[in-house]
N, C-alpha and C. Protein backbone atom coordinates (compact mmCIF):
# COMPACT_ATOMS: atom_id res chain seq x y z
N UNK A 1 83.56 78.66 85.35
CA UNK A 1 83.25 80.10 85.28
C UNK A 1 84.46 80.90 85.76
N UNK A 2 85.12 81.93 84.90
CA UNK A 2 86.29 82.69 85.54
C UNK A 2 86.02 83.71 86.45
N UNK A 3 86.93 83.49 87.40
CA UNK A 3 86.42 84.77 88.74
C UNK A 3 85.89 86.19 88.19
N UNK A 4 85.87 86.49 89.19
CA UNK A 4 85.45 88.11 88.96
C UNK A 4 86.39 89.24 89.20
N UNK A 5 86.77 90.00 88.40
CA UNK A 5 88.33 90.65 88.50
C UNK A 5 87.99 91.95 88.56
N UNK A 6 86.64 92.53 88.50
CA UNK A 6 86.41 94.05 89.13
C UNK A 6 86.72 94.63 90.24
N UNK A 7 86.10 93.80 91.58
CA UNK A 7 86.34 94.38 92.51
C UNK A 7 87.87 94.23 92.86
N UNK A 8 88.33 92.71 93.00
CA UNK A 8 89.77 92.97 93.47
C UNK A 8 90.69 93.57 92.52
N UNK A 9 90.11 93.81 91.41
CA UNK A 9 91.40 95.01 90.37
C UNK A 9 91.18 96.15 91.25
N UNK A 10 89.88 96.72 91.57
CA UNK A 10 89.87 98.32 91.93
C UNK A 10 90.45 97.83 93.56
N UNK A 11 90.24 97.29 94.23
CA UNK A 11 90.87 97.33 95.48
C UNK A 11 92.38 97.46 95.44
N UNK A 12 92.60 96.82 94.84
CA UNK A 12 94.12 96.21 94.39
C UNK A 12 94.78 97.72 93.64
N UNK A 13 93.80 97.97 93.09
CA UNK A 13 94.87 99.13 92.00
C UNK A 13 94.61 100.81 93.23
N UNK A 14 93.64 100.57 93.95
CA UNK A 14 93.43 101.74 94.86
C UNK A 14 94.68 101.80 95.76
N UNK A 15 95.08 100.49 96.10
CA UNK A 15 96.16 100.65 97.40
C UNK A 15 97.39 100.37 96.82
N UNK A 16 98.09 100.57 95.19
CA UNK A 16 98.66 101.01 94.51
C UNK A 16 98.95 102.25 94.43
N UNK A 17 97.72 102.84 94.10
CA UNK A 17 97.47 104.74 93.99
C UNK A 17 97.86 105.25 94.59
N UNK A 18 97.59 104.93 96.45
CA UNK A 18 97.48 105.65 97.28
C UNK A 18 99.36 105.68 98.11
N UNK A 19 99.38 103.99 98.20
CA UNK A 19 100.69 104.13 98.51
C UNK A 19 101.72 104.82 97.82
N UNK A 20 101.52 104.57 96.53
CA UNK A 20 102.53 105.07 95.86
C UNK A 20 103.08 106.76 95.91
N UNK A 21 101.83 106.97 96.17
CA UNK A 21 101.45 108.63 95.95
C UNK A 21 102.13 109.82 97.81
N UNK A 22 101.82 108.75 98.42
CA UNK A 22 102.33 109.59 99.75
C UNK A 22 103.32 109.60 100.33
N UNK A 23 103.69 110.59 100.38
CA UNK A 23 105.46 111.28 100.93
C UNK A 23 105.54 110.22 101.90
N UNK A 24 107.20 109.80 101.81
CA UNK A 24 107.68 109.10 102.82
C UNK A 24 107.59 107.89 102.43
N UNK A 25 106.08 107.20 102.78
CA UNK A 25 105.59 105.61 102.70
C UNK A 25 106.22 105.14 100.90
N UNK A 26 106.07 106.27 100.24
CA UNK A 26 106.00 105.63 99.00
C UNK A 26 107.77 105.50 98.37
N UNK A 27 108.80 105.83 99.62
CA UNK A 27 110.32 105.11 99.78
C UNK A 27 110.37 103.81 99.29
N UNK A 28 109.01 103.08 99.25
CA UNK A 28 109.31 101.84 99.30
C UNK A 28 109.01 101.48 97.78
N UNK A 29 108.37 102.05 97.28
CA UNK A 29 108.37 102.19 96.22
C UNK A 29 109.34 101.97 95.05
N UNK A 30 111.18 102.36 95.01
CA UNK A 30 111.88 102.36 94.71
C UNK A 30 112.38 101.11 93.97
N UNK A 31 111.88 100.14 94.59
CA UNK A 31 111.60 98.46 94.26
C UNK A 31 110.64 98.21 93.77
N UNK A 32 108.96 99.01 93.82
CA UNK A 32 108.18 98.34 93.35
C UNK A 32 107.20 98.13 94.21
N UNK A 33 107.95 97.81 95.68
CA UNK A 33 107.02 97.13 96.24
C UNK A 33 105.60 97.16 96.49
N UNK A 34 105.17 98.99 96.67
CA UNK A 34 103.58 98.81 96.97
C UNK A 34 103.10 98.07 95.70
N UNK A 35 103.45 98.48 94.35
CA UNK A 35 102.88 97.53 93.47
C UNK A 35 102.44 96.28 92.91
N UNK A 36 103.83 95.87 93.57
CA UNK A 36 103.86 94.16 93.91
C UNK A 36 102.52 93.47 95.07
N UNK A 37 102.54 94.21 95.71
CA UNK A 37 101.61 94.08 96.95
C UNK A 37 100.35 94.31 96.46
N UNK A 38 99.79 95.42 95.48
CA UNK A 38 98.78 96.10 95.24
C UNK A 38 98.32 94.59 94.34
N UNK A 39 99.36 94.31 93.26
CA UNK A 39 98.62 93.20 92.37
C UNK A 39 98.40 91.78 93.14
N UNK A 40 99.04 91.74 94.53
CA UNK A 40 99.49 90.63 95.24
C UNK A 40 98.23 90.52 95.50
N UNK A 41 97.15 91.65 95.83
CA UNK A 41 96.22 91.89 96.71
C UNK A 41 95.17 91.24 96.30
N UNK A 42 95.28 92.10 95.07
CA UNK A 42 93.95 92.05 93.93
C UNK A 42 93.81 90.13 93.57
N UNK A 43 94.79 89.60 93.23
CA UNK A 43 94.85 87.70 93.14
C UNK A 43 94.53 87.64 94.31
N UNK A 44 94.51 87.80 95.42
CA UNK A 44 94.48 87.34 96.70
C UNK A 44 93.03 87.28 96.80
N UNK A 45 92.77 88.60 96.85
CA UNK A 45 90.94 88.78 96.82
C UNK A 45 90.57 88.86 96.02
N UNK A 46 90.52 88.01 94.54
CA UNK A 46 89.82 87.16 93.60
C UNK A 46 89.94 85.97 94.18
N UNK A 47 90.85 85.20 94.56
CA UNK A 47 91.08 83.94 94.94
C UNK A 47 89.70 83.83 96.13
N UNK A 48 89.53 84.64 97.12
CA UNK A 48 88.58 84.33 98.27
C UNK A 48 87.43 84.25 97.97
N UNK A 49 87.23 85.09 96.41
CA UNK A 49 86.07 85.15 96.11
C UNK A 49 85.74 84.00 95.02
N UNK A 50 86.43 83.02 94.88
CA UNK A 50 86.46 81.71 93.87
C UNK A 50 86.80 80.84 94.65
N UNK A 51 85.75 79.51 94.31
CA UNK A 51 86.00 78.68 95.20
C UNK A 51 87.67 77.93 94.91
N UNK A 52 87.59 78.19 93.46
CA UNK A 52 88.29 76.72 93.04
C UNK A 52 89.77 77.92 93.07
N UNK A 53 90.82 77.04 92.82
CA UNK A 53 92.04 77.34 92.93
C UNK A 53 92.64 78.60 91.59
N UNK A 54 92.47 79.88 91.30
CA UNK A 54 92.58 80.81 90.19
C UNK A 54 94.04 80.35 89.47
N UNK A 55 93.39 80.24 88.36
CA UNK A 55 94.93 80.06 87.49
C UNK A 55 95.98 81.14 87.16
N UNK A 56 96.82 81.23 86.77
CA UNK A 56 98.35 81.43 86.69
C UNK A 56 97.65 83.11 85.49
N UNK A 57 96.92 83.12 84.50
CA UNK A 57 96.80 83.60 83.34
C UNK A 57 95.43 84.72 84.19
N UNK A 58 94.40 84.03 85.32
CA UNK A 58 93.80 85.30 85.78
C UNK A 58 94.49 85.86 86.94
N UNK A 59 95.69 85.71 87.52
CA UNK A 59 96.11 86.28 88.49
C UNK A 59 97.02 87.26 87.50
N UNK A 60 97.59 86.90 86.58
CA UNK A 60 98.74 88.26 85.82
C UNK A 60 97.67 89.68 85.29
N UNK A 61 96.23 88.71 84.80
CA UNK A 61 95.30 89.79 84.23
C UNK A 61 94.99 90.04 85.56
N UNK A 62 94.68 90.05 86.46
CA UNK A 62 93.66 91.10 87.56
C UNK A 62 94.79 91.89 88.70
N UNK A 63 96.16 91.49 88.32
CA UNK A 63 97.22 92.32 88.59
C UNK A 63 97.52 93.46 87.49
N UNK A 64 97.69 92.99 86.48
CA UNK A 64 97.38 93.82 85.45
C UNK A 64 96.20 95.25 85.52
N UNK A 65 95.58 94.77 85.63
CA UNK A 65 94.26 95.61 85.75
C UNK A 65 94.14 96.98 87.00
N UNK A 66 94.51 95.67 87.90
CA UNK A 66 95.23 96.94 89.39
C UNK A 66 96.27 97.79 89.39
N UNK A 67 97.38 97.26 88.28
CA UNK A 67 98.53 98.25 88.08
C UNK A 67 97.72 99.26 87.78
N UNK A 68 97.10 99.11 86.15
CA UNK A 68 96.44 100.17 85.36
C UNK A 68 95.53 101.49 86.49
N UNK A 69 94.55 101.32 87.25
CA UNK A 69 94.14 101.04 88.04
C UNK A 69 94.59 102.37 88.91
N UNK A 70 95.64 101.82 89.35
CA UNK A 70 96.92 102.53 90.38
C UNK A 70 97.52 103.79 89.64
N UNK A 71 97.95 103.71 88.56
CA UNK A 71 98.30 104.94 87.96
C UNK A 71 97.15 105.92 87.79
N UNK A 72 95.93 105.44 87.37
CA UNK A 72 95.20 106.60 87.39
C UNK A 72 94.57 107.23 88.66
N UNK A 73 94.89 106.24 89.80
CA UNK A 73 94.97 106.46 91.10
C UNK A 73 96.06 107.13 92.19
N UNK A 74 97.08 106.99 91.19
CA UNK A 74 98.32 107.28 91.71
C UNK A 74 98.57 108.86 91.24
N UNK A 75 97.83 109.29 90.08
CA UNK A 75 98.00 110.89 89.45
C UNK A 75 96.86 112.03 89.87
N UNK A 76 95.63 110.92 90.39
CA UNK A 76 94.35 112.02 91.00
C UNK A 76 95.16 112.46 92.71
N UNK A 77 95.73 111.13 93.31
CA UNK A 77 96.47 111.34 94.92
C UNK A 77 97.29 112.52 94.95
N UNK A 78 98.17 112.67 93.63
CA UNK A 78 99.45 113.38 93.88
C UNK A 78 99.42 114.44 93.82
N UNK A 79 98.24 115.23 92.61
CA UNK A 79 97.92 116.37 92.17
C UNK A 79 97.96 117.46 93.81
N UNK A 80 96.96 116.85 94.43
CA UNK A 80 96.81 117.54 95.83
C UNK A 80 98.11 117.83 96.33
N UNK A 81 98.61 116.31 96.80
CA UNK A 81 99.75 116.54 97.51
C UNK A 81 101.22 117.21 96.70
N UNK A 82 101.24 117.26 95.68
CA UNK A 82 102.20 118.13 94.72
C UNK A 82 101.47 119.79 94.98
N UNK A 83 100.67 119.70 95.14
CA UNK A 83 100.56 121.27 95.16
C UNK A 83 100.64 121.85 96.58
N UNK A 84 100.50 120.86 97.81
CA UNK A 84 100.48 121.40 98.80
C UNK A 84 102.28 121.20 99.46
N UNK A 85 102.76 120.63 98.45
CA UNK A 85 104.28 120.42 98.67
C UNK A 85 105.28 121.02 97.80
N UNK A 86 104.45 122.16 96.57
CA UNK A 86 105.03 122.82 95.80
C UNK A 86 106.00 124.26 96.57
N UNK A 87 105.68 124.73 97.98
CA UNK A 87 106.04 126.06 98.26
C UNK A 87 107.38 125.77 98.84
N UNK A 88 107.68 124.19 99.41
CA UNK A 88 108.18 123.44 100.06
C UNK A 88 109.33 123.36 99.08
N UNK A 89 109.64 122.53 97.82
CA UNK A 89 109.86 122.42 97.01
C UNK A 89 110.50 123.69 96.12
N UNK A 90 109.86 124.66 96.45
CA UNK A 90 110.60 126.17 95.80
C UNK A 90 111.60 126.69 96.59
N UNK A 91 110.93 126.58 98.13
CA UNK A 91 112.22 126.80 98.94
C UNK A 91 113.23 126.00 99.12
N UNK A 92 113.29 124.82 98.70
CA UNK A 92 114.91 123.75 98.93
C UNK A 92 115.78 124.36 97.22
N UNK A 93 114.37 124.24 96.32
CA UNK A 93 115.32 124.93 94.90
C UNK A 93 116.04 126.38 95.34
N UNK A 94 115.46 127.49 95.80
CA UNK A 94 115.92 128.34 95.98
C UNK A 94 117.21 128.28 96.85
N UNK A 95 117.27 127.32 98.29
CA UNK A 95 118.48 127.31 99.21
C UNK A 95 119.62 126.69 98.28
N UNK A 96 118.74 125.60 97.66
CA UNK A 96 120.15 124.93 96.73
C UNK A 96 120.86 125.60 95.98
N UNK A 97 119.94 126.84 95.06
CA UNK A 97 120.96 127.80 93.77
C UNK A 97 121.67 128.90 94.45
N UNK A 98 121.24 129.20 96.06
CA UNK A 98 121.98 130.67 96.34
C UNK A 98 123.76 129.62 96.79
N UNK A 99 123.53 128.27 96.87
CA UNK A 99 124.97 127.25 97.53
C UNK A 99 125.51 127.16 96.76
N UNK A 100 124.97 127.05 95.31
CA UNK A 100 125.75 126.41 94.06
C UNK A 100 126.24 127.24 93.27
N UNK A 101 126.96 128.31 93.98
CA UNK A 101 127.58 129.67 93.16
C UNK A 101 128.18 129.45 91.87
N UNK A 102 128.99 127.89 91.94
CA UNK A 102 129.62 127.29 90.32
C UNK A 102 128.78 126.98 89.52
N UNK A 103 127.28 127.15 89.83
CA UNK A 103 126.57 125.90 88.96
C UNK A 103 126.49 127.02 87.67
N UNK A 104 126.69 126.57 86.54
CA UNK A 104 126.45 127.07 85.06
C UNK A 104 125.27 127.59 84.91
N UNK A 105 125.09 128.68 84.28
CA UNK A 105 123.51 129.77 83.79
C UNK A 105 122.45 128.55 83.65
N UNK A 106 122.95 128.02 82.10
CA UNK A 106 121.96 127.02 81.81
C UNK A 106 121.53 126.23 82.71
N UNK A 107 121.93 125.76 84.09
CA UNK A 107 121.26 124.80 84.78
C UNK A 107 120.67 125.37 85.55
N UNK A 108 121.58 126.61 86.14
CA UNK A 108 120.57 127.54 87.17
C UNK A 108 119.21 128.04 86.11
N UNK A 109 118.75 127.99 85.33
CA UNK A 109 117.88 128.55 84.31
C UNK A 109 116.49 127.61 84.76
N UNK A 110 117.37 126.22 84.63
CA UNK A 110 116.37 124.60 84.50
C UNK A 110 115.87 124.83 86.06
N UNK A 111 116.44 124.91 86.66
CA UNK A 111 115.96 124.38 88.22
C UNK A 111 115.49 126.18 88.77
N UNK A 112 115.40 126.88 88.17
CA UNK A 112 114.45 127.87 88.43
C UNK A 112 113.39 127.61 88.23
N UNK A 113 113.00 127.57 86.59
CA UNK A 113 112.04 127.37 85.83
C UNK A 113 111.42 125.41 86.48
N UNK A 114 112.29 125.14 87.31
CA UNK A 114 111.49 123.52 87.70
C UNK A 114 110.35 123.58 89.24
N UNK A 115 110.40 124.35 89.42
CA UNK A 115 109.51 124.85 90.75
C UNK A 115 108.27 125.54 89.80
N UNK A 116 108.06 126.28 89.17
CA UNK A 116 107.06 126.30 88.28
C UNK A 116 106.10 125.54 88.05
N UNK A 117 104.55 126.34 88.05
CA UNK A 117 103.82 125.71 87.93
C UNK A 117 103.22 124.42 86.53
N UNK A 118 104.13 124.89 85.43
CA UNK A 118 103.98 124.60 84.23
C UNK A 118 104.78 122.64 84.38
N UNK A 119 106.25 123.16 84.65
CA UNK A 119 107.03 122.37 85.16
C UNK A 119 106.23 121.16 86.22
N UNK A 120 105.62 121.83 87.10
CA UNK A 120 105.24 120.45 87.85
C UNK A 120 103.95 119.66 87.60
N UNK A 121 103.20 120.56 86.40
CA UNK A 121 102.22 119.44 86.03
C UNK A 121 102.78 118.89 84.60
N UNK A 122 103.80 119.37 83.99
CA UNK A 122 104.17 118.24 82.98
C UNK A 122 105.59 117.01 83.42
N UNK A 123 105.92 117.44 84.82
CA UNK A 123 106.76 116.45 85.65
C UNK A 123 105.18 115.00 86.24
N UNK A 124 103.96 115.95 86.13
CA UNK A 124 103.25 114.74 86.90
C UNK A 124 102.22 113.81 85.59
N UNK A 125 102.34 114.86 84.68
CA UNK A 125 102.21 114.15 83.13
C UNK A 125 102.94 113.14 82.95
N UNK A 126 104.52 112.78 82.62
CA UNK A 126 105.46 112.54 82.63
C UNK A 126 105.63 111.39 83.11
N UNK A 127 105.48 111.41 84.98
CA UNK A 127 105.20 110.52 85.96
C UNK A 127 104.42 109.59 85.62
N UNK A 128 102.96 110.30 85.46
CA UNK A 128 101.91 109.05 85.19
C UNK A 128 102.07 107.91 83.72
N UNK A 129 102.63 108.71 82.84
CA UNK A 129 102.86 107.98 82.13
C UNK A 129 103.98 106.81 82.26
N UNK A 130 105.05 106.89 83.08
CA UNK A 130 106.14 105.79 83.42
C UNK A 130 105.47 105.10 84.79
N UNK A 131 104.25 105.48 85.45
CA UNK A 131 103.82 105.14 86.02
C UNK A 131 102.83 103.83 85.35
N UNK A 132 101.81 104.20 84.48
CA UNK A 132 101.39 103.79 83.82
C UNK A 132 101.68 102.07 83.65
N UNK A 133 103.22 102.38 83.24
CA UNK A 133 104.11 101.31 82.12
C UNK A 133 104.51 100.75 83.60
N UNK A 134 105.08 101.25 84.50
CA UNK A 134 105.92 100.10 85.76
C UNK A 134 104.97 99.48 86.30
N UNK A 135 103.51 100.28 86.74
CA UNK A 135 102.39 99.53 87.59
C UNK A 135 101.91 98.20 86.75
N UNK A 136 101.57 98.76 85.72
CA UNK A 136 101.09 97.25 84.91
C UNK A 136 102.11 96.28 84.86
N UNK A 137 103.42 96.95 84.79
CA UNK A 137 103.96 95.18 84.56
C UNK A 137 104.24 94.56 86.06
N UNK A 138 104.52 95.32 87.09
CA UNK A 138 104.74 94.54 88.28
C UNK A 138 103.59 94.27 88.96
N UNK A 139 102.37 94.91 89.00
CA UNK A 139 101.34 94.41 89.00
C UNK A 139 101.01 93.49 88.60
N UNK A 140 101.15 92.99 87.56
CA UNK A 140 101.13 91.69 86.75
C UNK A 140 101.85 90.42 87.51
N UNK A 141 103.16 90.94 87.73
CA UNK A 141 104.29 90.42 88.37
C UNK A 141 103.47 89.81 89.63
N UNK A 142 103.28 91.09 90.56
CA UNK A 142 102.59 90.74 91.89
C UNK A 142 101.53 89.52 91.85
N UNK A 143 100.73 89.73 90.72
CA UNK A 143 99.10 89.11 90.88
C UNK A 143 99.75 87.48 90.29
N UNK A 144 100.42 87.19 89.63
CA UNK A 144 101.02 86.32 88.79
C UNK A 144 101.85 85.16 90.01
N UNK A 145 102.70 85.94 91.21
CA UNK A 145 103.28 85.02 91.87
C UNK A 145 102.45 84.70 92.99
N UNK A 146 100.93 85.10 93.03
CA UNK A 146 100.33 85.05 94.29
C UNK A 146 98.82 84.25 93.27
N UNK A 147 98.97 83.89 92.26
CA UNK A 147 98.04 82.76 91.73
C UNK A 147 98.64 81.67 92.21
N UNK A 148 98.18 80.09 91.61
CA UNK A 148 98.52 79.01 91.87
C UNK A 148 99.41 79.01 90.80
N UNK A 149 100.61 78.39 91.08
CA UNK A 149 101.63 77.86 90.12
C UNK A 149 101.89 76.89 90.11
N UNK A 150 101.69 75.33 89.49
CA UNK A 150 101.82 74.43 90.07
C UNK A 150 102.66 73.96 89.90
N UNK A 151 103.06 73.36 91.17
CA UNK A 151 104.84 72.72 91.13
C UNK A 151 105.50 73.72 92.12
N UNK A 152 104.89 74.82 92.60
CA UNK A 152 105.44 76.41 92.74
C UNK A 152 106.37 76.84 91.77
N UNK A 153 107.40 77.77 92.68
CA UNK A 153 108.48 78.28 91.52
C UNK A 153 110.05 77.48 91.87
N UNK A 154 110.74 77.78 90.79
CA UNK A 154 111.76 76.73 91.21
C UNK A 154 112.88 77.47 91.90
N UNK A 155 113.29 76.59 92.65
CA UNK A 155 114.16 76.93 94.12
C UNK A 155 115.62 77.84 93.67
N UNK A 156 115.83 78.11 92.44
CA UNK A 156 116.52 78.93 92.41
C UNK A 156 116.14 80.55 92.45
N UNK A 157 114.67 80.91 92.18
CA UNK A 157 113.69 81.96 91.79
C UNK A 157 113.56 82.45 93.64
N UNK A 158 113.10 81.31 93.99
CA UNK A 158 113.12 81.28 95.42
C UNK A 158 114.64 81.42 96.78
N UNK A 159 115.55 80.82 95.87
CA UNK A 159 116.87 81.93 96.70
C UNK A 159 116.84 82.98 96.12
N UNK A 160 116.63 83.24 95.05
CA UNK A 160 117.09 84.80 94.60
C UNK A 160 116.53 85.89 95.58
N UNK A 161 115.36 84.94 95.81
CA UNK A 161 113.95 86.13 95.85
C UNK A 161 114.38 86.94 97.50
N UNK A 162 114.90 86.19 98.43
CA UNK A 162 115.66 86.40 99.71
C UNK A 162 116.50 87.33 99.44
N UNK A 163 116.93 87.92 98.17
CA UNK A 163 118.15 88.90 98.21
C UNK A 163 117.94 90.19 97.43
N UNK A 164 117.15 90.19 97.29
CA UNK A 164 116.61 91.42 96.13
C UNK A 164 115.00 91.94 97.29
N UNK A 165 114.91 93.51 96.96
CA UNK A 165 113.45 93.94 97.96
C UNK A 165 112.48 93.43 97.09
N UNK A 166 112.09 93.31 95.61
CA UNK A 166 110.85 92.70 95.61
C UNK A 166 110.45 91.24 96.32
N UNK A 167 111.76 90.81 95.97
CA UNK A 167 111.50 89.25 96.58
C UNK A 167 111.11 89.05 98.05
N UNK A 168 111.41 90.25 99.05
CA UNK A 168 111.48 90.58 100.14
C UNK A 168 110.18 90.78 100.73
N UNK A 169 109.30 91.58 99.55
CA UNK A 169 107.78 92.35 99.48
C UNK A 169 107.09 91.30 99.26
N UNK A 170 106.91 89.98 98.38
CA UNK A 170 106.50 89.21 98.38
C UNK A 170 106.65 87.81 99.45
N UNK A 171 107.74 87.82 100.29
CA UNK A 171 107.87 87.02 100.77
C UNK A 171 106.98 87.17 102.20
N UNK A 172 106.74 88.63 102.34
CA UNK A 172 106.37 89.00 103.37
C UNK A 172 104.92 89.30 102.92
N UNK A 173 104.00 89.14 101.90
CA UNK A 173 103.09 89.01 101.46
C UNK A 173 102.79 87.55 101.92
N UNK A 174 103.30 86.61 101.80
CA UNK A 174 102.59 84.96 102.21
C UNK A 174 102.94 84.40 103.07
N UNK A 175 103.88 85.55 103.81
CA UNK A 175 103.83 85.62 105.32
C UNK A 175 103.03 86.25 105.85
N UNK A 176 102.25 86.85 105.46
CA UNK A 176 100.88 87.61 106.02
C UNK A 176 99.86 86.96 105.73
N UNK A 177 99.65 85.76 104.53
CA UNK A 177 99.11 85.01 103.71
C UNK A 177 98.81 83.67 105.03
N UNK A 178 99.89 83.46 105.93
CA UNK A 178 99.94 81.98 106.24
C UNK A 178 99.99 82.97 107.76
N UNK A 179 99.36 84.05 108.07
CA UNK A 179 99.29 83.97 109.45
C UNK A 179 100.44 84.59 110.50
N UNK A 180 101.66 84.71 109.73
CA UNK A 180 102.43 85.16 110.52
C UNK A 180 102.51 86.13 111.47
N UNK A 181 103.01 86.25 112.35
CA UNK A 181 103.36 87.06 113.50
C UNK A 181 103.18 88.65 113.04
N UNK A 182 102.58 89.80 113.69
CA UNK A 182 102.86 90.95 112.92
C UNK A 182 104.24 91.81 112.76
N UNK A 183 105.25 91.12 113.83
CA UNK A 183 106.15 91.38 114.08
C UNK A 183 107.31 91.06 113.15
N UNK A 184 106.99 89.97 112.36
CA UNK A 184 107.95 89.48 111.41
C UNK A 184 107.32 90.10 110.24
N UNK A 185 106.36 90.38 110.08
CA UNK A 185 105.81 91.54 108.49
C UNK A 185 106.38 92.78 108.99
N UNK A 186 106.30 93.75 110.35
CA UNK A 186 107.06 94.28 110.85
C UNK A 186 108.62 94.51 109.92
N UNK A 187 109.16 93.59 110.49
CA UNK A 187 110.48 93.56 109.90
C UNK A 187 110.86 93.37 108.45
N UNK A 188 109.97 93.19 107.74
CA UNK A 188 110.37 92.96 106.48
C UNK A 188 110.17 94.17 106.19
N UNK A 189 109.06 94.97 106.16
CA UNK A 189 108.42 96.38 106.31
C UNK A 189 109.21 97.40 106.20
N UNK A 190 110.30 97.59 107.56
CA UNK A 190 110.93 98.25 107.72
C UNK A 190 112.43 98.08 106.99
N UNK A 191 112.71 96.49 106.67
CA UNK A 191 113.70 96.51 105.58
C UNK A 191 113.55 97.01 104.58
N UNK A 192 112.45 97.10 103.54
CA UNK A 192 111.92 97.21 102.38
C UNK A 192 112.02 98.91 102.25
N UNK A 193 111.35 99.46 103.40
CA UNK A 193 111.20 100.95 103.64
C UNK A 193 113.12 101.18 103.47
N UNK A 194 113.58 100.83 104.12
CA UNK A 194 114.56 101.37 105.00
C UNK A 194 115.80 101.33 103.55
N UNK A 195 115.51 100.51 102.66
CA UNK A 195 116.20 100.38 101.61
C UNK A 195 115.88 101.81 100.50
N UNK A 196 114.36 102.25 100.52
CA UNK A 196 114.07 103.16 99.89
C UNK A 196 114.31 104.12 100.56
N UNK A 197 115.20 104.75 101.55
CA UNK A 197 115.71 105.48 102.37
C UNK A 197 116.92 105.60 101.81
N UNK A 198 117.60 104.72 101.85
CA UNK A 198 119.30 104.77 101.52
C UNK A 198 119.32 105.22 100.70
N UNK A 199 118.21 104.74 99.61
CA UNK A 199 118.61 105.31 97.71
C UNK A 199 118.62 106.55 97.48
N UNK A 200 117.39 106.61 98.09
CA UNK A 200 117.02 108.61 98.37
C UNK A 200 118.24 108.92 98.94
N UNK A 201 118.76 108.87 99.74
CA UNK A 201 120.29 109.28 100.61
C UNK A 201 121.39 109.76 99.63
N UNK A 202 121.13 108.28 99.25
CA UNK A 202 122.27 108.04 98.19
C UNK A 202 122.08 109.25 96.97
N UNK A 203 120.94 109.00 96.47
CA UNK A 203 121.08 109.69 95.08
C UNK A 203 120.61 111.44 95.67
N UNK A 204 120.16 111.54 96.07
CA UNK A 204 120.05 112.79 96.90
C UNK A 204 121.73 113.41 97.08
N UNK A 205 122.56 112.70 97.91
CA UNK A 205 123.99 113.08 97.87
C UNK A 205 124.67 113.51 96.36
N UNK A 206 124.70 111.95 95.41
CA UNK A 206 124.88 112.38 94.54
C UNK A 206 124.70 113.40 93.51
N UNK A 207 123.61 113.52 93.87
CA UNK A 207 122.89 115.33 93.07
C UNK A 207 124.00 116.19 93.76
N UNK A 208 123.71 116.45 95.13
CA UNK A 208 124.64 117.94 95.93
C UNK A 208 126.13 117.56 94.71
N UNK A 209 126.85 116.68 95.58
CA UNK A 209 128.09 116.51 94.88
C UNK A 209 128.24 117.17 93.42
N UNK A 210 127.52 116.46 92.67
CA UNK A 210 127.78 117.24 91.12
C UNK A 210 126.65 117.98 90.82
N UNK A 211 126.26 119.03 91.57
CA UNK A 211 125.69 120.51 90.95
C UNK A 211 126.42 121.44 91.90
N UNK A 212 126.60 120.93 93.33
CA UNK A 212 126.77 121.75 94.04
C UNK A 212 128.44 122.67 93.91
């Protein structure tokens, strides 16, 4: 009899939605990771709820399902918080165009008109739809490396996985899996975060530089 993939899809695709959706936490995002985690979840809790060992083909579908899941969870979260972060948002556009005395009509035009109300619900149109497309496949991803694989994965998949943040998000998934210390999920945590920090930094800079 094949598990049951309702509840841990909606669990799984809820804490997709939610992470993804809230200022700050969702830095980590940048990699994937709540997603990875969200589909990690959803196999995890199908697995508890089956006795026998879930195969390889229902862990990609009930990650799958949680991606899906997550986006439509991820666009009801944001609506709120996009509007209560829209006045916020008008005032950094506004400080930025009175700095950027060089910037060209046409762009000062765009980033007027992008604080707009029109503008930020077809930016969250937009969103959900590439949302849509990334949650399902790493969702998939997630639910897929947290089924049984037998043989596991091969030891080159497994150095990689040490050097890249998804591999990082998952590693620290079956380290939470096997009990570990909270202190060492801790640290992976704050690597994972701390990486979706820099990028923002990073590409944040890069914007000033060439408009400013």
């Amino acid at each position: 009899m094949a598990p049951s993939k309702t509840q841990p899809a909606l669990l799984g695709g809820l804490t997709i939605g939610v992470l993804s959706a809230l200022p700050v936490i969702n830095l980590a995002n940048c990699c994937c990771a709540w997603i990875l985690f969200g589909g990690a979840l959803a196999a995890y809790l199908m697995q508890q709820n089956h006795a026998e060992p879930i195969m390889i083909g229902d862990g990609a579908i009930v990650g799958l399902l949680a991606g899906l899941i997550g986006a439509f969870v991820w666009v009801i979260v944001s609506v709120p918080i996009t509007l209560a972060m829209a006045p916020f948002q008008a005032a950094m556009t506004q400080d930025f165009l009175s700095n950027a005395r060089d910037l060209p009509p046409e762009m000062r035009a765009f980033f007027e008109r992008f604080s707009g109300a029109p503008t930020i619900g077809l930016g969250l149109l937009l969103g959900f739809f590439v949302m849509l497309v990334v949650s399902s496949l790493f969702g998939m991803l997630g639910g897929l490396f947290t089924a049984n694989i037998p043989g596991g994965l091969p030891a080159a998949f497994n150095a990689l996985a040490n050097f890249i943040p998804q591999g990082l998000v998952l590693s620290g998934w079956r380290m939470a899996l096997a009990g570990q210390p909270v202190g060492d999920l801790l640290s992976t945590f704050v690597i994972v975060t701390g990486i979706g920090v820099v990028m923002f930094i990073l590409g944040a800079a890069m914007f000033r530089k060439r408009f400013a």
